[in-house]
N, C-alpha and C. Protein backbone atom coordinates (compact mmCIF):
# COMPACT_ATOMS: atom_id res chain seq x y z
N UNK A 1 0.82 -1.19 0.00
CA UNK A 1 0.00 0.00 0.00
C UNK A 1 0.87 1.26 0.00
N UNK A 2 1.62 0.98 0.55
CA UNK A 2 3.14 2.44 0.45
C UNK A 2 4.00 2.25 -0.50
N UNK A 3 3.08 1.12 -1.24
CA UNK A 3 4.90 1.11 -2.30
C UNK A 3 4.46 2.87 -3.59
N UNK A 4 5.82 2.84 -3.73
CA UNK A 4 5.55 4.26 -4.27
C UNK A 4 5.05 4.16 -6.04
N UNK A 5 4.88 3.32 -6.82
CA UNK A 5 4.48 2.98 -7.73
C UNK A 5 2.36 2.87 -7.29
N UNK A 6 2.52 2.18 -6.59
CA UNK A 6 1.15 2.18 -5.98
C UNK A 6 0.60 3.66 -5.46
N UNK A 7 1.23 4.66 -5.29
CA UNK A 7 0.49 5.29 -4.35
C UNK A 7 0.97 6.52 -5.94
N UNK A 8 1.88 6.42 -6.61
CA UNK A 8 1.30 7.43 -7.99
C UNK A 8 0.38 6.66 -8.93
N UNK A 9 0.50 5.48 -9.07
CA UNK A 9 -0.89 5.19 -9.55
C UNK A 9 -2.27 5.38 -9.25
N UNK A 10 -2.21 5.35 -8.27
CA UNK A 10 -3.99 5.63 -7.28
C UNK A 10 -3.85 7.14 -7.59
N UNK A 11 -2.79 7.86 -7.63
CA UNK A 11 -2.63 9.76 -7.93
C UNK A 11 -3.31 9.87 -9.56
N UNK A 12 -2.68 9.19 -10.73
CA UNK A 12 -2.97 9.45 -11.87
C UNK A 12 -4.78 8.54 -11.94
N UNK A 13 -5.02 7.37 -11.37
CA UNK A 13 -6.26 7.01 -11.57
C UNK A 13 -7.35 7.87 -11.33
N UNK A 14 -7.01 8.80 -9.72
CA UNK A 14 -7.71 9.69 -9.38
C UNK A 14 -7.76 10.66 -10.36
N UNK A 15 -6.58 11.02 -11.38
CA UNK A 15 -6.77 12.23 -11.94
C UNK A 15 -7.80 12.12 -13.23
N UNK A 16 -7.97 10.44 -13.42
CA UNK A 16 -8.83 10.13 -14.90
C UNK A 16 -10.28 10.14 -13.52
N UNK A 17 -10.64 10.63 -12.12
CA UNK A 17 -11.96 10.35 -12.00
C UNK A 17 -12.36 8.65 -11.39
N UNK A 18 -11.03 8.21 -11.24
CA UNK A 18 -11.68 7.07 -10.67
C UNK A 18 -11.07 7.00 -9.03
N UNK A 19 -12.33 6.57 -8.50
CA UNK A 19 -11.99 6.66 -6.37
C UNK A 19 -11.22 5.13 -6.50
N UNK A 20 -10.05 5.35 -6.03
CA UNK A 20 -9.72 4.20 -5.80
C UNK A 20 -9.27 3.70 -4.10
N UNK A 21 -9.36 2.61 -3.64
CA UNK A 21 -9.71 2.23 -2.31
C UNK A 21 -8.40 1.34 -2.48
N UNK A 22 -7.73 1.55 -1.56
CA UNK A 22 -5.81 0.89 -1.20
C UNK A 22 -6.46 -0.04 0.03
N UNK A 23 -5.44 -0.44 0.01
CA UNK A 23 -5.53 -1.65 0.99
C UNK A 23 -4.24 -2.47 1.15
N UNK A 24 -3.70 -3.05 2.27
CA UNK A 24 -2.51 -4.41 1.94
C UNK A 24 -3.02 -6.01 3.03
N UNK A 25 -2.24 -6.28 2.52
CA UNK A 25 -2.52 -8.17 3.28
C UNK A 25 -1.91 -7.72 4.32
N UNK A 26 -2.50 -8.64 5.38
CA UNK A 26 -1.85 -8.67 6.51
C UNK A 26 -0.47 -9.04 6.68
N UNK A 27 0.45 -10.05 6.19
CA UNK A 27 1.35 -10.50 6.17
C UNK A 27 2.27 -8.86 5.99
N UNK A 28 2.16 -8.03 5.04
CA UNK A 28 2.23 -6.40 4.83
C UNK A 28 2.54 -5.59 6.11
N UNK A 29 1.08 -5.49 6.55
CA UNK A 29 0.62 -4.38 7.39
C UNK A 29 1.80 -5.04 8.64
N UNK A 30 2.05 -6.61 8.53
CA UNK A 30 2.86 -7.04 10.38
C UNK A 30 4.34 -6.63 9.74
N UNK A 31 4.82 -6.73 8.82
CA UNK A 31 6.04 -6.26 8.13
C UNK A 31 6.98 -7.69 7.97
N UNK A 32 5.77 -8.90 7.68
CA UNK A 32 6.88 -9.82 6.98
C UNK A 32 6.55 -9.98 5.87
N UNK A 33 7.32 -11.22 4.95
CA UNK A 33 8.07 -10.96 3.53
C UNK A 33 7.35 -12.07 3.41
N UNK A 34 7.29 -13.01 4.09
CA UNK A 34 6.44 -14.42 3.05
C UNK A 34 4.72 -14.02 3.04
N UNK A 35 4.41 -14.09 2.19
CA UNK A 35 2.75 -13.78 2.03
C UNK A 35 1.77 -15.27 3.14
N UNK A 36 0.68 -14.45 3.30
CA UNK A 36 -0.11 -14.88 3.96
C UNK A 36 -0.72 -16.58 3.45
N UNK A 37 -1.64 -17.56 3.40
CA UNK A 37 -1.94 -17.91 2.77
C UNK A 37 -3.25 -17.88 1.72
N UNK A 38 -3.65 -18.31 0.46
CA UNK A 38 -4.61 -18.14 -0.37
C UNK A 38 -5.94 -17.81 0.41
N UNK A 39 -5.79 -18.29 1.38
CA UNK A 39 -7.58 -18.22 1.94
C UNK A 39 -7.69 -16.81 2.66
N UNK A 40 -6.57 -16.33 3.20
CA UNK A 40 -6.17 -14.87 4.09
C UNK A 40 -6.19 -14.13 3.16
N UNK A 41 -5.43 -14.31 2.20
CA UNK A 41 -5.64 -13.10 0.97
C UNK A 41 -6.51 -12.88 0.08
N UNK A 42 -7.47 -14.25 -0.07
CA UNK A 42 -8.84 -13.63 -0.94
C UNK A 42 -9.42 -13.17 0.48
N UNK A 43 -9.72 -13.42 1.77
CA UNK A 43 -10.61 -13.28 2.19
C UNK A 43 -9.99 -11.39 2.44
N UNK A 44 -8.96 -10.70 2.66
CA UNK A 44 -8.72 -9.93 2.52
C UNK A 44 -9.30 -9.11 1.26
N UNK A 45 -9.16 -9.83 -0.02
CA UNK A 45 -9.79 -8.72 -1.55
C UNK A 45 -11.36 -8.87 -0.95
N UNK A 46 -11.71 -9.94 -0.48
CA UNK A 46 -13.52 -9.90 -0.22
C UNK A 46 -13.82 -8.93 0.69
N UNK A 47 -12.54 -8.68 1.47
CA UNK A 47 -13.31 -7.44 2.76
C UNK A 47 -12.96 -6.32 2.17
N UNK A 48 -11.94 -5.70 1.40
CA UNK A 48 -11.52 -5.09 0.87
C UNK A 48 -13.12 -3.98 -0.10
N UNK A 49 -13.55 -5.40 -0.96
CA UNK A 49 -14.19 -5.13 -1.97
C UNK A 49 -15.85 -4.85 -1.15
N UNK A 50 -15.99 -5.61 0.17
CA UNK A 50 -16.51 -5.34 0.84
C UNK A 50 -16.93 -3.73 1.93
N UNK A 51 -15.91 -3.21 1.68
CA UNK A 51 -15.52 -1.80 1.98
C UNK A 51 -15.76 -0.79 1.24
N UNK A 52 -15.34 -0.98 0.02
CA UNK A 52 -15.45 -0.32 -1.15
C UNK A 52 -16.89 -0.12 -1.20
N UNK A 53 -17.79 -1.01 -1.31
CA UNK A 53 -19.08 -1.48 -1.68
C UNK A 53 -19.83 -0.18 -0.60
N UNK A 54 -19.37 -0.36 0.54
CA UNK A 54 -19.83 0.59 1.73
C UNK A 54 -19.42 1.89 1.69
N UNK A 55 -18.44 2.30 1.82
CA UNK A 55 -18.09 3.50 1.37
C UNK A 55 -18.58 4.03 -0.10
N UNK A 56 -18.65 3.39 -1.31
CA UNK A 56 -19.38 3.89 -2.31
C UNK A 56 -20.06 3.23 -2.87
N UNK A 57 -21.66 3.57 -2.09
CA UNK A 57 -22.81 2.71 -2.95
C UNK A 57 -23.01 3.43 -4.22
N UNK A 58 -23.30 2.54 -4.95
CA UNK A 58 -23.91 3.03 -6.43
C UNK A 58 -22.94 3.69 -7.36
N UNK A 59 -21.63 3.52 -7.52
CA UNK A 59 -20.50 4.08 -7.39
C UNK A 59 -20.03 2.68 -8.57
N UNK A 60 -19.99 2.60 -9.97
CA UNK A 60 -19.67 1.54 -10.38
C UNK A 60 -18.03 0.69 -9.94
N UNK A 61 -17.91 -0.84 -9.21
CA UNK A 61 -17.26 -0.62 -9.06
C UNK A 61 -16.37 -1.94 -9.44
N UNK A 62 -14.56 -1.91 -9.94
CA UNK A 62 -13.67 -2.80 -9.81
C UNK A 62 -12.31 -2.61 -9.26
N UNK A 63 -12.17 -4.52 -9.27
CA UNK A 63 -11.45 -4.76 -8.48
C UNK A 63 -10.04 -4.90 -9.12
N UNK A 64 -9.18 -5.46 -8.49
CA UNK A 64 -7.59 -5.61 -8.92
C UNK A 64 -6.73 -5.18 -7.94
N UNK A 65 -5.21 -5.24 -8.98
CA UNK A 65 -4.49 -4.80 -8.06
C UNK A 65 -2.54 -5.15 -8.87
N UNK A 66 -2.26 -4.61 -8.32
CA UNK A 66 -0.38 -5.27 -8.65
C UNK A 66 -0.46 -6.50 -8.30
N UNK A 67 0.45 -7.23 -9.65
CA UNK A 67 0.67 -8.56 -9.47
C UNK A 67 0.26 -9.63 -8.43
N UNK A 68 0.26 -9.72 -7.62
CA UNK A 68 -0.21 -11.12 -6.82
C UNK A 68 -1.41 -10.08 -6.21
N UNK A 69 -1.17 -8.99 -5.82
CA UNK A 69 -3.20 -8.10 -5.36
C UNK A 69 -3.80 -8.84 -6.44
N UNK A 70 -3.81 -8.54 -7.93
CA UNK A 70 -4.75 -8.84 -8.83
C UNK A 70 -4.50 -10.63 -9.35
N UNK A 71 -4.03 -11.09 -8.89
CA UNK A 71 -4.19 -12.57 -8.94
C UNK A 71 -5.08 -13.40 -7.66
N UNK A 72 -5.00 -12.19 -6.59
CA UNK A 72 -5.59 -12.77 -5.52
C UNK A 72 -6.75 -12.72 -5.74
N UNK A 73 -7.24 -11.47 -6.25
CA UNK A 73 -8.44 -10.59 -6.78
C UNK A 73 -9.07 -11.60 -7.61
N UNK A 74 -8.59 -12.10 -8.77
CA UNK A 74 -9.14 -12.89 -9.62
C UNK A 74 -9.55 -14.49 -8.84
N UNK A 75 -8.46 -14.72 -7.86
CA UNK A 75 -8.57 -16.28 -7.46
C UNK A 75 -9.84 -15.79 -6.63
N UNK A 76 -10.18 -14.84 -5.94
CA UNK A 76 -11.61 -14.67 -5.12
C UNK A 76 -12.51 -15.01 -5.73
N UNK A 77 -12.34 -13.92 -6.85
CA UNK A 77 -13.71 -14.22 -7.67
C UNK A 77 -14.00 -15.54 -8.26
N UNK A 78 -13.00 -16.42 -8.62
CA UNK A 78 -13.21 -17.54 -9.09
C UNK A 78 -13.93 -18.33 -8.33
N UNK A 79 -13.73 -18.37 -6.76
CA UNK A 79 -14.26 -18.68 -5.90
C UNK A 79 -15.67 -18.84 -5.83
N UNK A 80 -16.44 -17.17 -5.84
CA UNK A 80 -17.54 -16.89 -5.71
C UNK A 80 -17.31 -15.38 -5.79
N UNK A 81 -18.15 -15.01 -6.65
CA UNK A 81 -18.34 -13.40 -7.58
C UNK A 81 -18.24 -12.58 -6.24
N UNK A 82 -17.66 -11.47 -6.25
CA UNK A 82 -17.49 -10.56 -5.71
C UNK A 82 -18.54 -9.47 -5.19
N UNK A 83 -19.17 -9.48 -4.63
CA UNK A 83 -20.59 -8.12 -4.99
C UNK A 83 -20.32 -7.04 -5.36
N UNK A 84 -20.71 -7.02 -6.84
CA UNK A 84 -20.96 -5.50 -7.31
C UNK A 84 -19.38 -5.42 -7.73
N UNK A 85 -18.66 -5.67 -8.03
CA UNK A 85 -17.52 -5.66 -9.04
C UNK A 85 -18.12 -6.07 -10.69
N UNK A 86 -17.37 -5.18 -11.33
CA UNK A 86 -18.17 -5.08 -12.13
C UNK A 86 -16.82 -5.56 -13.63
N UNK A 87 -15.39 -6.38 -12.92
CA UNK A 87 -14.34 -6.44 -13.81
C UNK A 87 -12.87 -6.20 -12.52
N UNK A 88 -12.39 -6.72 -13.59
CA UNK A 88 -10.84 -6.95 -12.39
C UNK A 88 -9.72 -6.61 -13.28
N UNK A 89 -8.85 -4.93 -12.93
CA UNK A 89 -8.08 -4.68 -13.46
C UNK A 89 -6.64 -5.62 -13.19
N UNK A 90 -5.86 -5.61 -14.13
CA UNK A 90 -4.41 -6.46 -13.62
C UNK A 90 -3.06 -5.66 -14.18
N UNK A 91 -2.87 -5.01 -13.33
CA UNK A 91 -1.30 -4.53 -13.36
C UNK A 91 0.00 -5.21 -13.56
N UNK A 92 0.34 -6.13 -13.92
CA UNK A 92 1.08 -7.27 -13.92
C UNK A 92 0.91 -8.50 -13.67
N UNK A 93 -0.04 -8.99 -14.24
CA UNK A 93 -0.11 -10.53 -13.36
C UNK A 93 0.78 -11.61 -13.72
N UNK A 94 0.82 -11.77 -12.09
CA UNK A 94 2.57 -12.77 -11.81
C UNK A 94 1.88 -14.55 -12.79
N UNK A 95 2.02 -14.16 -14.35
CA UNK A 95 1.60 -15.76 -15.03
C UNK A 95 2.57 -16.46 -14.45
N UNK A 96 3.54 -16.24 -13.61
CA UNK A 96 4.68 -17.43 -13.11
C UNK A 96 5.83 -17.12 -12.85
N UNK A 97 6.44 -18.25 -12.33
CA UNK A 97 7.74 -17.48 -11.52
C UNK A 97 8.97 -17.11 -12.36
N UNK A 98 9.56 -15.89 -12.03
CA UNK A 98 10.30 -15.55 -13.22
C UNK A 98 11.38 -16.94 -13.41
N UNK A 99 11.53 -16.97 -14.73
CA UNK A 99 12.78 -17.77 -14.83
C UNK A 99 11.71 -19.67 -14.82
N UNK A 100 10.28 -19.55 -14.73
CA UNK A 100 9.92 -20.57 -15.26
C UNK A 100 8.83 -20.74 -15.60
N UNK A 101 8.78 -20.42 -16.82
CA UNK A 101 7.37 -20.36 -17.44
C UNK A 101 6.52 -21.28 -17.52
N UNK A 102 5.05 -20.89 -17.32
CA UNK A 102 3.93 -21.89 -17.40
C UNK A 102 2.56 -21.01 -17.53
N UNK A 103 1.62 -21.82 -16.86
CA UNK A 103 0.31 -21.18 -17.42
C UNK A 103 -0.24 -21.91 -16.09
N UNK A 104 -0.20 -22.50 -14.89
CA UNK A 104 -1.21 -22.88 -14.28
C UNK A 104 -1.60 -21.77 -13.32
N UNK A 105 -0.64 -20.42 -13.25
CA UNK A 105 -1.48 -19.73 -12.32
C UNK A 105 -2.39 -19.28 -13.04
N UNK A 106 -2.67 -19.26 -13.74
CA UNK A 106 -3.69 -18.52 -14.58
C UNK A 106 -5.51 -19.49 -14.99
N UNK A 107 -4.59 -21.06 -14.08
CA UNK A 107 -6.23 -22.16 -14.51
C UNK A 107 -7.52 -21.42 -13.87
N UNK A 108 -7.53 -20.79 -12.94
CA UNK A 108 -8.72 -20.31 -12.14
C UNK A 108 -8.99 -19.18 -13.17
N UNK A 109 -8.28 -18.46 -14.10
CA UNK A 109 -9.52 -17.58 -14.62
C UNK A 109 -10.54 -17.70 -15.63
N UNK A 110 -10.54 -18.85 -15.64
CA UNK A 110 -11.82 -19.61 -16.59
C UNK A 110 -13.13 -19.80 -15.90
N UNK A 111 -12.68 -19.46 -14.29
CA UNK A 111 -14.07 -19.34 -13.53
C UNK A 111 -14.32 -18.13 -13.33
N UNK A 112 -13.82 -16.94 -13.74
CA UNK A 112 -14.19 -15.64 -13.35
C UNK A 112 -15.16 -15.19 -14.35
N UNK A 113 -16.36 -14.81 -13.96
CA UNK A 113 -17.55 -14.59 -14.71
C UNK A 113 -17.08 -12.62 -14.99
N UNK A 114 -16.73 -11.85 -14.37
CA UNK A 114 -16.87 -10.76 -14.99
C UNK A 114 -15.22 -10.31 -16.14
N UNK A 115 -15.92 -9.19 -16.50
CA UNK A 115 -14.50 -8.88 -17.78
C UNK A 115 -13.37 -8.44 -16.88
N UNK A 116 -12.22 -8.51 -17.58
CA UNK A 116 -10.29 -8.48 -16.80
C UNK A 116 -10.33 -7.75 -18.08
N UNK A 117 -9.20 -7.26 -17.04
CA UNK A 117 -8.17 -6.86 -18.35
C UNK A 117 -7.03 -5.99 -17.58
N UNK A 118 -6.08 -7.40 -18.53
CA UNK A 118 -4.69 -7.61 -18.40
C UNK A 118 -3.36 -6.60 -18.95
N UNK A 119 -2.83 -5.76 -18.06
CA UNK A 119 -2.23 -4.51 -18.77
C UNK A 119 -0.94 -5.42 -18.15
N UNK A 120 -0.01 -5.33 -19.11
CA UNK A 120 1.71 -6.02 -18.74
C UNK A 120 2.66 -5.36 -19.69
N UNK A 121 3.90 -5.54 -19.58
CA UNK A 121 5.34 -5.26 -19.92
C UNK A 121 5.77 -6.02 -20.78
N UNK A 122 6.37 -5.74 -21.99
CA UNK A 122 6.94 -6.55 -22.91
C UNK A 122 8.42 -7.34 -22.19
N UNK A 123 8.78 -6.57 -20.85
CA UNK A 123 9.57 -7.55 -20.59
C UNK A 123 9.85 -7.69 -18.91
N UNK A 124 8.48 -8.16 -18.82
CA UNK A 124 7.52 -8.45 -17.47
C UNK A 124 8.40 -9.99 -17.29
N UNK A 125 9.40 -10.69 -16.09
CA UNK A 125 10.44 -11.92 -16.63
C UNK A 125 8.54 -12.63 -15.56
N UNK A 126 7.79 -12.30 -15.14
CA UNK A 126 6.38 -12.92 -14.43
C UNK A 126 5.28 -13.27 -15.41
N UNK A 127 5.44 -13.04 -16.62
CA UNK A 127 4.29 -12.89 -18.02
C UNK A 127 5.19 -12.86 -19.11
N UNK A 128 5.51 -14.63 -19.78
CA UNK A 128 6.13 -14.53 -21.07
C UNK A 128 4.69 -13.71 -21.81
N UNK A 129 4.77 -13.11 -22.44
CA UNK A 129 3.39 -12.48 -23.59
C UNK A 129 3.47 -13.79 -24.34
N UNK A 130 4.00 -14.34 -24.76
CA UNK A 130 3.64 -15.78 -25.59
C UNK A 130 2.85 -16.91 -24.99
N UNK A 131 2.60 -16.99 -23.68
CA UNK A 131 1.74 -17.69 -22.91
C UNK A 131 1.16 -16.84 -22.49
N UNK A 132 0.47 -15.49 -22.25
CA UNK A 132 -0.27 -15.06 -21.92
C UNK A 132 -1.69 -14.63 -22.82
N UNK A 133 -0.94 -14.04 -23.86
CA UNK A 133 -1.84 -13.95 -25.56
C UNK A 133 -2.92 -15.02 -25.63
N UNK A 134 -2.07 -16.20 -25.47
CA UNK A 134 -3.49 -16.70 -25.61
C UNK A 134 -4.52 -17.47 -24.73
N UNK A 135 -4.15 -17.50 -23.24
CA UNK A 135 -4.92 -17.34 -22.37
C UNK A 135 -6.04 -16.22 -22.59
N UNK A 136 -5.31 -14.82 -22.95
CA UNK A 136 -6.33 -13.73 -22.71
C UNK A 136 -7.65 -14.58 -23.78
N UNK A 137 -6.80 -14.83 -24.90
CA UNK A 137 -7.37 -15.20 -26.33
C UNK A 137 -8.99 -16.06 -26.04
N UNK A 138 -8.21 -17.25 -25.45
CA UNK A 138 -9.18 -18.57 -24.60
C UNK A 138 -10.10 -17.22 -24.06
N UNK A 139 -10.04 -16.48 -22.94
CA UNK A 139 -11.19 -16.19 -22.06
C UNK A 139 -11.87 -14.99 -22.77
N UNK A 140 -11.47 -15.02 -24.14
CA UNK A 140 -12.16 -13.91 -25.00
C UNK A 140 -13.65 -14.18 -25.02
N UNK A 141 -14.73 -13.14 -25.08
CA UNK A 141 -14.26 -11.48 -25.08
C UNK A 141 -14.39 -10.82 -23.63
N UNK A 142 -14.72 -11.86 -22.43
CA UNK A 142 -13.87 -11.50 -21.09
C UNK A 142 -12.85 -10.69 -21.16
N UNK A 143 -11.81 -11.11 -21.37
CA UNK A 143 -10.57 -10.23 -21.20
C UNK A 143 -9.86 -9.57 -22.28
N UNK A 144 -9.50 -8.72 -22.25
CA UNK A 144 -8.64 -7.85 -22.91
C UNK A 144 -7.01 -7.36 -22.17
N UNK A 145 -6.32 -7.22 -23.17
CA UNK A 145 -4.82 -7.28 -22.69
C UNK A 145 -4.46 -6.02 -23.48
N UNK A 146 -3.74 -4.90 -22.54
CA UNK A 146 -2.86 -3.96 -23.27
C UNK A 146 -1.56 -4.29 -22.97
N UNK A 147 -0.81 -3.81 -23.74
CA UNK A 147 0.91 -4.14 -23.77
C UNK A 147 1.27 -2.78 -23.66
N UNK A 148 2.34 -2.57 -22.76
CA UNK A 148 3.07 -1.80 -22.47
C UNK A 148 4.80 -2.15 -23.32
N UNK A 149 4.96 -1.17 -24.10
CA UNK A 149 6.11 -1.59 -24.95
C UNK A 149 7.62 -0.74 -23.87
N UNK A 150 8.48 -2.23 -23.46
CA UNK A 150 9.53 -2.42 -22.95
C UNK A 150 9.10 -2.20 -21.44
N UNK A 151 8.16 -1.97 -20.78
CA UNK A 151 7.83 -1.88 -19.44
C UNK A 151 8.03 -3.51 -18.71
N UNK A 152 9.24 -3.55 -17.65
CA UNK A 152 8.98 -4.88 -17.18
C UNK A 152 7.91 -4.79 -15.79
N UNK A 153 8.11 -5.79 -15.02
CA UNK A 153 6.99 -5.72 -13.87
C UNK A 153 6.31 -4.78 -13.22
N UNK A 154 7.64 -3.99 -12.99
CA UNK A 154 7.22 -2.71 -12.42
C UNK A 154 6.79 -1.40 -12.85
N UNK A 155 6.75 -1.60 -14.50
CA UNK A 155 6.28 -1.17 -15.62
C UNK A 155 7.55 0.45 -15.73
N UNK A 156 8.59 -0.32 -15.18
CA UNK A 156 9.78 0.55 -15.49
C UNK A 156 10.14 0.45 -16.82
N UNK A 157 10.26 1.64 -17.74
CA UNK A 157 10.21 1.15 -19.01
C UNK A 157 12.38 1.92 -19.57
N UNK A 158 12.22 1.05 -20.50
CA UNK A 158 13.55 1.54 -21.23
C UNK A 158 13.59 3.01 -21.84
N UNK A 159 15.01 3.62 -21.59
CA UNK A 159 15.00 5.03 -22.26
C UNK A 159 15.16 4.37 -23.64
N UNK A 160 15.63 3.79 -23.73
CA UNK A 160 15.47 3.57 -25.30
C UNK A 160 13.70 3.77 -25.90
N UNK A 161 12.75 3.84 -25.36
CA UNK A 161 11.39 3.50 -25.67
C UNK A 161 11.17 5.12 -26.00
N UNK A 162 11.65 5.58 -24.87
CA UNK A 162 11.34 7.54 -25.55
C UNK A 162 10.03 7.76 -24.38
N UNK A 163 9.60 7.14 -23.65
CA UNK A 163 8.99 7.50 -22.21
C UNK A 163 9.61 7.45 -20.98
N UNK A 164 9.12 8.13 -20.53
CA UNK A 164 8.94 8.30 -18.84
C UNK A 164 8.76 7.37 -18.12
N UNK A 165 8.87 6.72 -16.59
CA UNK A 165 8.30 6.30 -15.82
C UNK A 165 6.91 6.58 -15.72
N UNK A 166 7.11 8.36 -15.64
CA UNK A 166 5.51 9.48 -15.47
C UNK A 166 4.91 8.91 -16.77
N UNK A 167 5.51 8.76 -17.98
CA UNK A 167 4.90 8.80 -18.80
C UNK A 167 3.61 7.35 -18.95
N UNK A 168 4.39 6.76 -18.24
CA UNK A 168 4.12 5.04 -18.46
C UNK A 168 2.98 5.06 -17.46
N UNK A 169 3.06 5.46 -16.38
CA UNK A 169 1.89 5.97 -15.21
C UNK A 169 0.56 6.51 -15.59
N UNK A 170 0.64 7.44 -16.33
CA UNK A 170 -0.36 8.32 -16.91
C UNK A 170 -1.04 7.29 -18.19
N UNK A 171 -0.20 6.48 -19.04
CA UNK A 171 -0.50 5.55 -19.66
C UNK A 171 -1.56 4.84 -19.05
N UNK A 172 -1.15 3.97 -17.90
CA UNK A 172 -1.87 2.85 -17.50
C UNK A 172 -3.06 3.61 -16.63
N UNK A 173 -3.01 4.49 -16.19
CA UNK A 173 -4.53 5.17 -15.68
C UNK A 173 -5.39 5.51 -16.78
N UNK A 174 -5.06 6.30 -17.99
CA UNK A 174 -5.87 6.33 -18.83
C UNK A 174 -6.34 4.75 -20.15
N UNK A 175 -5.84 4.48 -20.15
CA UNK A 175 -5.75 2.95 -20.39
C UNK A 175 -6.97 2.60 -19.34
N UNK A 176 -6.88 2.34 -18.36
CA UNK A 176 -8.05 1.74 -17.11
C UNK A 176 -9.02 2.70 -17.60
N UNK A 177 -8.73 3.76 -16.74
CA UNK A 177 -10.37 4.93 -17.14
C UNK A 177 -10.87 4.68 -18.39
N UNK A 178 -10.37 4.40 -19.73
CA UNK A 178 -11.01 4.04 -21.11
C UNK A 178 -11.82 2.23 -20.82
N UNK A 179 -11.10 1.83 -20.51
CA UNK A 179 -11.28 0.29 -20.62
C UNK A 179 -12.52 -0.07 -19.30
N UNK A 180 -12.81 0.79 -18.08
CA UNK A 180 -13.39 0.63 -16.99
C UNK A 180 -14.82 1.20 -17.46
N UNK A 181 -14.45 2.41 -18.24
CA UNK A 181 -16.16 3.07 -18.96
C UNK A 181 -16.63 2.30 -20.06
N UNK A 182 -15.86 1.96 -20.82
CA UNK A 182 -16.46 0.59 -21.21
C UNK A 182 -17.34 -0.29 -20.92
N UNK A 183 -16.84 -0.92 -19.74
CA UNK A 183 -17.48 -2.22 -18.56
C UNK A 183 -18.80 -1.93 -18.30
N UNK A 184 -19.40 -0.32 -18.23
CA UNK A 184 -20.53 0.28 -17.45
C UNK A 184 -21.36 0.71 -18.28
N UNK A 185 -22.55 -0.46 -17.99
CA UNK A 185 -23.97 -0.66 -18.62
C UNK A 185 -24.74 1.05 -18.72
N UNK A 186 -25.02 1.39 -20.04
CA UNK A 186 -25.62 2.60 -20.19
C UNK A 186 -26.86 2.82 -19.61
């Protein structure tokens, strides 16, 4: 919740108009390094999203989060739908551990009934794009995927690319704000 990538993103989301609601896992908030387990951390996005819901009724609303937030986010919902989420943004999702590619974190999003969409780094070492493409592909027209060209995880991008960090920031908020008004039934 203090990481500083997180807290200018929630700055530029706010500036496209969207309230966004922070939060961290407990494992976080006590200040250790191994994460909690699966059942602590969805039940965390459920209270989370649970909060949200309270603080802004009628307020269209989704969920997500940075890499393992928005994998947790998605494994909830797979679970059992979220109330009133209306789509699950993904800032990086960790498809696997760097240095060994696969596709099974990704089996649970074939149970997620609302639309994703998957924003990543062309050189994200957590998301080969060659196994991710067509996952998104499979859960089409659910999900949609933007690419961030040379942004890895942290969507730190190469000077060679001719952007900013800022620049790449302002990217992925307006990117969401386009892709989130979308989601919302006229």
């Amino acid at each position: 919740m203090r990481h500083i990538f997180l807290e200018n993103l929630a700055r530029e989301l706010v500036n496209h108009h969207i309230a966004v609601l922070r939060y961290q896992f407990p494992y976080l908030e006590q200040g250790r390094k191994i994460p909690d387990s699966p059942n602590i951390l969805t039940a965390t996005v459920r209270a989370a999203v649970g909060c949200a819901s309270r603080l802004a009724p009628g307020i269209p609303l989704f969920a997500g989060g940075k890499s393992m937030g928005g994998r947790m986010t998605s494994t909830a919902a797979s679970q059992e739908s979220l109330p009133g989420v209306q789509g699950i943004v993904f800032f990086g999702f960790p498809l696997h551990p760097p240095g060994r590619p696969g596709t099974t974190r990704a089996a649970h999003l074939a149970k997620v009934t609302v639309p994703m969409l998957f924003v990543q780094g062309t050189r994200d070492p957590l998301a080969q794009l060659d196994l991710l493409r067509p996952i998104c592909s499979e859960l089409s027209p659910r999900a949609a995927l933007e690419i961030i060209d040379t942004a890895d995880h942290s969507f730190k991008v190469l000077k060679s690319s001719g952007h900013t960090n800022s620049d790449v920031l302002r990217d992925l908020a307006q990117i969401t704000a386009s892709w989130t008004r979308s989601q919302i039934p006229n």
